[in-house]
N, C-alpha and C. Protein backbone atom coordinates (compact mmCIF):
# COMPACT_ATOMS: atom_id res chain seq x y z
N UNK A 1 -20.14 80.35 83.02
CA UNK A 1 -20.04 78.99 83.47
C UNK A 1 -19.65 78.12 82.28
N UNK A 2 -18.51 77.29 82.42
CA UNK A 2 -18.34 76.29 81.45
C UNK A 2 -18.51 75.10 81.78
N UNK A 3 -19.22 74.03 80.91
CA UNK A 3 -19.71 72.68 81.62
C UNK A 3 -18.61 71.95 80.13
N UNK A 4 -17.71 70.67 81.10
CA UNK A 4 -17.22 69.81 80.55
C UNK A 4 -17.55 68.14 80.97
N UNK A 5 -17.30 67.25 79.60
CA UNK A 5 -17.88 65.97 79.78
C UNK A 5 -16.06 65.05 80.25
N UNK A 6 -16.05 64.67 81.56
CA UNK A 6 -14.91 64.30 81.30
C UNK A 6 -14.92 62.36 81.14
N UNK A 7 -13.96 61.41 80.49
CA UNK A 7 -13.45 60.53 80.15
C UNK A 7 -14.42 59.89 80.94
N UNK A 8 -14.68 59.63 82.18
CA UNK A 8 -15.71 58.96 83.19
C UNK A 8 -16.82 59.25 83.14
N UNK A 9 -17.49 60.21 81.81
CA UNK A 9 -18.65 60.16 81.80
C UNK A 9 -19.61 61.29 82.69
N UNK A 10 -18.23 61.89 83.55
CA UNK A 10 -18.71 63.17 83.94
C UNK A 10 -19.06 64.38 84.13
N UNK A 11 -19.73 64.98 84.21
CA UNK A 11 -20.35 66.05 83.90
C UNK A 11 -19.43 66.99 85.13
N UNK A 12 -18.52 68.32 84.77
CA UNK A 12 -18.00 69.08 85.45
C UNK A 12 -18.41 70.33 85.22
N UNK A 13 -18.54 71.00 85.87
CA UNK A 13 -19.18 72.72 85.58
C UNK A 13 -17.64 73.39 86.28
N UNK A 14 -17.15 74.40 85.48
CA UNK A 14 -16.44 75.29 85.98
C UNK A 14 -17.21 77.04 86.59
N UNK A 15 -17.44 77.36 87.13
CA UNK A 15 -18.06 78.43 87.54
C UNK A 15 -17.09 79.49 88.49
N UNK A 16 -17.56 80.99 88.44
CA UNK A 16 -16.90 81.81 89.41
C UNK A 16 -18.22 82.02 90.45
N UNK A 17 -17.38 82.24 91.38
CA UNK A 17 -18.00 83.07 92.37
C UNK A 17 -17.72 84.14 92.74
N UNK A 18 -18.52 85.11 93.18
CA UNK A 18 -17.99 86.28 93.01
C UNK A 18 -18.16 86.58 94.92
N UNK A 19 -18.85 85.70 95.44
CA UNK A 19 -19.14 85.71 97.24
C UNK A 19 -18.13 85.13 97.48
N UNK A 20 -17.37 84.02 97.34
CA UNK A 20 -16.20 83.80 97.71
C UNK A 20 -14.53 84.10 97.30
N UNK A 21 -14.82 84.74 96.06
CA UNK A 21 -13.93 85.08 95.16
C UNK A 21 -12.53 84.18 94.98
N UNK A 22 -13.64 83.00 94.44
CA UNK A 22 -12.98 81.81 93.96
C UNK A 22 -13.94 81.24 92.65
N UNK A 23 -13.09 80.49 91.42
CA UNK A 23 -13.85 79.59 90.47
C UNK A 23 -13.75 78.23 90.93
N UNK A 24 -14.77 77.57 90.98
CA UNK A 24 -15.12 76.02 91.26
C UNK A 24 -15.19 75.27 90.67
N UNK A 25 -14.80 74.11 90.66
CA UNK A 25 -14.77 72.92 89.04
C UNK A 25 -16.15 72.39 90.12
N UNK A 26 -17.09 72.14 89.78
CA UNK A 26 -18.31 70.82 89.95
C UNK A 26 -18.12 69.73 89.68
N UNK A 27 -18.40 68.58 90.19
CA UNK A 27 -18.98 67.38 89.55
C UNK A 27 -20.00 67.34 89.97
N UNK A 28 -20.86 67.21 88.81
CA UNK A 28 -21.89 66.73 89.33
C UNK A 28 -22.87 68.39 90.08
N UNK A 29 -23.36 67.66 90.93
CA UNK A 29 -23.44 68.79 92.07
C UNK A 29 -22.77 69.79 93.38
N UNK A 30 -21.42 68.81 93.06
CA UNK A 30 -20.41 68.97 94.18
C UNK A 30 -19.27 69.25 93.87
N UNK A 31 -18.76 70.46 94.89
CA UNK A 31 -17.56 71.20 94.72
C UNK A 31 -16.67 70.18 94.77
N UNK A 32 -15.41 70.41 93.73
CA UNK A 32 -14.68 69.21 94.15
C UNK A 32 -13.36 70.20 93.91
N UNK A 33 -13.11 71.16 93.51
CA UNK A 33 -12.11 71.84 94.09
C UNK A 33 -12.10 73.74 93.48
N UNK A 34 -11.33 74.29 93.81
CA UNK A 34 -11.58 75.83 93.65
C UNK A 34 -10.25 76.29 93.27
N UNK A 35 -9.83 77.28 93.21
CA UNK A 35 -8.76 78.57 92.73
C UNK A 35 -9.41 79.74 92.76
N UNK A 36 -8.94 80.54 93.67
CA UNK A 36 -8.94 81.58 94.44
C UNK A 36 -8.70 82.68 93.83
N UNK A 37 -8.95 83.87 93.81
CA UNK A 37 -8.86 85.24 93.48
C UNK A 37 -9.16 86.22 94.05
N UNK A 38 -8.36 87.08 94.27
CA UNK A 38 -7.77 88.45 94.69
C UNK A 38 -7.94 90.07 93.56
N UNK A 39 -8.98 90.39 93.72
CA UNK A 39 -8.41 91.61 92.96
C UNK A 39 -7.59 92.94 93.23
N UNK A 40 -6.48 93.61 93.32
CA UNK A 40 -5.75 94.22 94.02
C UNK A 40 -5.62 95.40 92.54
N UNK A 41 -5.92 96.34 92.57
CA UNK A 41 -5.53 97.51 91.78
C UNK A 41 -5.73 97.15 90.67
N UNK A 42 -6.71 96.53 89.89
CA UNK A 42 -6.96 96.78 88.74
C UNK A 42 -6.77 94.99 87.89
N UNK A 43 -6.33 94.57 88.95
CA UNK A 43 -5.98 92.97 88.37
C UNK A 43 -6.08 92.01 89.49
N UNK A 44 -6.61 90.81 88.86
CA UNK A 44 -6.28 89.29 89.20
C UNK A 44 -5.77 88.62 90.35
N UNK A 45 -5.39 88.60 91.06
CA UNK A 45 -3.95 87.36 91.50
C UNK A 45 -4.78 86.43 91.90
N UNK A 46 -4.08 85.26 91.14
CA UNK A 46 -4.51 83.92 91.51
C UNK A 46 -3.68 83.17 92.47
N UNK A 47 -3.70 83.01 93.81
CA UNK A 47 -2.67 82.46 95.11
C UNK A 47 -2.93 81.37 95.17
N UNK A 48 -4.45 80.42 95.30
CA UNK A 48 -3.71 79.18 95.43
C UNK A 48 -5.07 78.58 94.90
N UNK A 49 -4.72 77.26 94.13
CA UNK A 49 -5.77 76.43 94.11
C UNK A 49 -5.41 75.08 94.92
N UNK A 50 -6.64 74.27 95.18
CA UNK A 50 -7.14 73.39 95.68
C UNK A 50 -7.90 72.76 94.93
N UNK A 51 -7.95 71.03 94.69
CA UNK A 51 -8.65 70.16 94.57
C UNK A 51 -8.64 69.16 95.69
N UNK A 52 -10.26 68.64 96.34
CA UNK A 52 -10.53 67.75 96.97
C UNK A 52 -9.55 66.43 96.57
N UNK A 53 -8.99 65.61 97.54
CA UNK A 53 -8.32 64.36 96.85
C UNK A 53 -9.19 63.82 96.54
N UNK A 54 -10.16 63.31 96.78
CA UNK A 54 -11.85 62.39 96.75
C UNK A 54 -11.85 62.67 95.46
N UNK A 55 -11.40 63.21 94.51
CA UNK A 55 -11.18 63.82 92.84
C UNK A 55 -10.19 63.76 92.48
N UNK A 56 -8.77 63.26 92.98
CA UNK A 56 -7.56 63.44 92.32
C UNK A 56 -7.39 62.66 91.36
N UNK A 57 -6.32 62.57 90.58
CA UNK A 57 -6.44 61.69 89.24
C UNK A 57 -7.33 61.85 88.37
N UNK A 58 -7.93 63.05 88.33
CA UNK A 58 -9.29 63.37 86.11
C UNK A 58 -8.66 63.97 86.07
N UNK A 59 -7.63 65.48 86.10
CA UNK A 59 -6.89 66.17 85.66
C UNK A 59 -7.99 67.21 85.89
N UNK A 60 -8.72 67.46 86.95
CA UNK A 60 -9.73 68.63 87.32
C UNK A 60 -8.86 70.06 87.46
N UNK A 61 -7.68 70.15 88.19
CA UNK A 61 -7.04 71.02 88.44
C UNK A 61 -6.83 71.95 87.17
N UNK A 62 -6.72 70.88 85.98
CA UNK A 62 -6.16 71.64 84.72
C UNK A 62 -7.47 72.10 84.34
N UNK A 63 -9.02 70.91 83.82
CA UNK A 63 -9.87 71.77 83.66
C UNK A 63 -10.27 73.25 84.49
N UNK A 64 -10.33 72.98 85.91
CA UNK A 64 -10.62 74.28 86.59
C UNK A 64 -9.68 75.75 85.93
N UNK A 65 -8.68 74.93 86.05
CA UNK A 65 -7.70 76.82 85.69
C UNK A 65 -7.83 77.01 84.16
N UNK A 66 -8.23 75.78 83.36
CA UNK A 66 -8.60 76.55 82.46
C UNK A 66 -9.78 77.57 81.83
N UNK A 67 -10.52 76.88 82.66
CA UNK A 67 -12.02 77.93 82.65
C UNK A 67 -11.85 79.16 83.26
N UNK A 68 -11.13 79.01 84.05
CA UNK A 68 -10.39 80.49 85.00
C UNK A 68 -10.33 81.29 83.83
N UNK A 69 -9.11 81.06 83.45
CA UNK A 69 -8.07 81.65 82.80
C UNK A 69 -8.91 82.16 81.56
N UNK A 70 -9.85 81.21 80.88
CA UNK A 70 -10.64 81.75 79.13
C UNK A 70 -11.72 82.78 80.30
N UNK A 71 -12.68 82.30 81.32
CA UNK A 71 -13.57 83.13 82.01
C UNK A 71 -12.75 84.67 82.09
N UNK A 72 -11.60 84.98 82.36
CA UNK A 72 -10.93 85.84 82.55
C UNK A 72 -10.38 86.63 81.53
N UNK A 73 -9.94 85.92 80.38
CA UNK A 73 -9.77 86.45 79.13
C UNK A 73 -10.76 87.29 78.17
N UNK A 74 -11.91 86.39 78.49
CA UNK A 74 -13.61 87.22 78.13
C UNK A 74 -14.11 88.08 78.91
N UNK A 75 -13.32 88.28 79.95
CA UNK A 75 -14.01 89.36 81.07
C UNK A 75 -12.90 90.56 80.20
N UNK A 76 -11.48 90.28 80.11
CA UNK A 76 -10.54 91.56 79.35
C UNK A 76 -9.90 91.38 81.14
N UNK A 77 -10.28 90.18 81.90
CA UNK A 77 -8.94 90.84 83.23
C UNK A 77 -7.47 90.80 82.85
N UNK A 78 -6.54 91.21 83.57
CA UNK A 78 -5.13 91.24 83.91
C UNK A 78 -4.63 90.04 84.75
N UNK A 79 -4.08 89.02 84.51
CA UNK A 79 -3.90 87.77 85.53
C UNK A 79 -2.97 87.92 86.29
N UNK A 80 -2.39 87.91 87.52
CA UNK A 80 -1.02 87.54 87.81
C UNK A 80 -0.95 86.03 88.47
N UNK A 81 -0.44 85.23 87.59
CA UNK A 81 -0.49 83.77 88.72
C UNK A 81 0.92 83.74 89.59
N UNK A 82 0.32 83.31 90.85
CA UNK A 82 1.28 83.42 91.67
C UNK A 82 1.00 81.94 92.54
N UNK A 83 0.06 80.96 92.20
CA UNK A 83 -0.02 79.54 92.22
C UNK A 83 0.76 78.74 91.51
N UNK A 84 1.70 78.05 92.15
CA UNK A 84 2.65 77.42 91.30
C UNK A 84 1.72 76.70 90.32
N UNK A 85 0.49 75.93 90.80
CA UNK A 85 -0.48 75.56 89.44
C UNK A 85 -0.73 75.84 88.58
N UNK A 86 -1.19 77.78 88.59
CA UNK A 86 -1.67 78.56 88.00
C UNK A 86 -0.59 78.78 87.04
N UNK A 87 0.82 79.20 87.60
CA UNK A 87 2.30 79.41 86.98
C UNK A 87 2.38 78.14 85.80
N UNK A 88 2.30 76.76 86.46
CA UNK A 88 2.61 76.00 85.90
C UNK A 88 1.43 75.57 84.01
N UNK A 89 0.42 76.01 84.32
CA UNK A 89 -0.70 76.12 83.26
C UNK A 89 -0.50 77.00 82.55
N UNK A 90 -0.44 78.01 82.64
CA UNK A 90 0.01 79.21 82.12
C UNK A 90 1.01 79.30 81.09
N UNK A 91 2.13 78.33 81.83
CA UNK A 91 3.59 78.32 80.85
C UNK A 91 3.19 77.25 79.73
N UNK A 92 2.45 76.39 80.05
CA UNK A 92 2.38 74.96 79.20
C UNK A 92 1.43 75.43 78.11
N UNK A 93 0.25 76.49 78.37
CA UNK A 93 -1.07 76.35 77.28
C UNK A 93 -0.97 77.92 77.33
N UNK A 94 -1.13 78.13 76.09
CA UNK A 94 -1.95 79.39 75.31
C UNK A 94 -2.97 80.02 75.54
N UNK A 95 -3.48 80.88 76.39
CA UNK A 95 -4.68 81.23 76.62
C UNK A 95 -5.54 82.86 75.53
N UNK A 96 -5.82 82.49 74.62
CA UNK A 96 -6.33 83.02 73.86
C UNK A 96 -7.02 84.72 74.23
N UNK A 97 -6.22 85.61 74.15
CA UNK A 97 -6.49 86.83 74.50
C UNK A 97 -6.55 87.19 76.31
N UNK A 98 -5.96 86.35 76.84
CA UNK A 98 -5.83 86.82 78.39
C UNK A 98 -4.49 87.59 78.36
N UNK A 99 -4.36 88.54 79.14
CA UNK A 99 -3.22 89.26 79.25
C UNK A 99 -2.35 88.75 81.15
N UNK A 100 -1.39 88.22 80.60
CA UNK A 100 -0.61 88.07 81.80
C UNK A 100 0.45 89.06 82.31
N UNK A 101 0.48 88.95 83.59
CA UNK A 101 1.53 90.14 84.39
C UNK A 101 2.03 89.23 85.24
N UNK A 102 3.36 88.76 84.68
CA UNK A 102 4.24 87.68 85.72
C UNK A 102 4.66 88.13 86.76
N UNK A 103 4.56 87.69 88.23
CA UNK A 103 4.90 87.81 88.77
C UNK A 103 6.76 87.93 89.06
N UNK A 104 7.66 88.44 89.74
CA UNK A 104 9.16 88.94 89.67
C UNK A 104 9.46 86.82 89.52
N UNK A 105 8.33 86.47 90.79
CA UNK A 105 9.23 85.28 90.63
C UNK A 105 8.87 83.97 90.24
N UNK A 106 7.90 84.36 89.00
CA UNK A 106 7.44 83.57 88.53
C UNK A 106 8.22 83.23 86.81
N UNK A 107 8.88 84.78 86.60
CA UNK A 107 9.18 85.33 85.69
C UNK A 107 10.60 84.06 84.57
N UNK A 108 10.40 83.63 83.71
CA UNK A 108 11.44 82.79 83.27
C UNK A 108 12.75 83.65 83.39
């Protein structure tokens, strides 16, 4: 679980679940949005995330996938993002020892 303080003073928890096989950004006490996971042969796929609008505008989407993504790197998984979100984070930030497997059409 990673807990971040964001700009508003808020307290966000990134967490996995392993019953829904999704990670959750928190505020507070409340889900305010998720990214999804699939494990298929030995790896990852991340298909789609979601944030509540009732939260749009803190940049939660980016905290969430990034806790994903380091949660995943410390586990030693295999990622494939196949969320244009996930795609889109991925290309922009460095994720420190996660191993990616691009998808054909995600692929630059």
């Amino acid at each position: 679980m990673m807990t971040h303080e964001s700009t508003a003073s808020e307290i966000t928890t990134v967490r996995r679940n392993e019953e829904t096989s999704r990670y959750e950004i928190l505020v507070g006490d409340e889900v305010a949005g998720f990214t999804e996971f699939k494990e298929k042969n030995g790896v990852f796929l991340f298909p789609h995330t979601e944030v509540d609008p009732a939260f749009g505008g803190r940049g939660l989407g980016s905290i969430l996938v990034a806790g994903a993504m380091a949660d995943s790197a410390a586990r030693g998984d295999t990622v494939v993002p196949i969320c244009p979100f996930v795609v889109k984070y991925l290309r922009a930030n460095e994720v420190p020892g996660l191993t990616v497997s691009w998808p054909p059409s995600a692929r630059s």
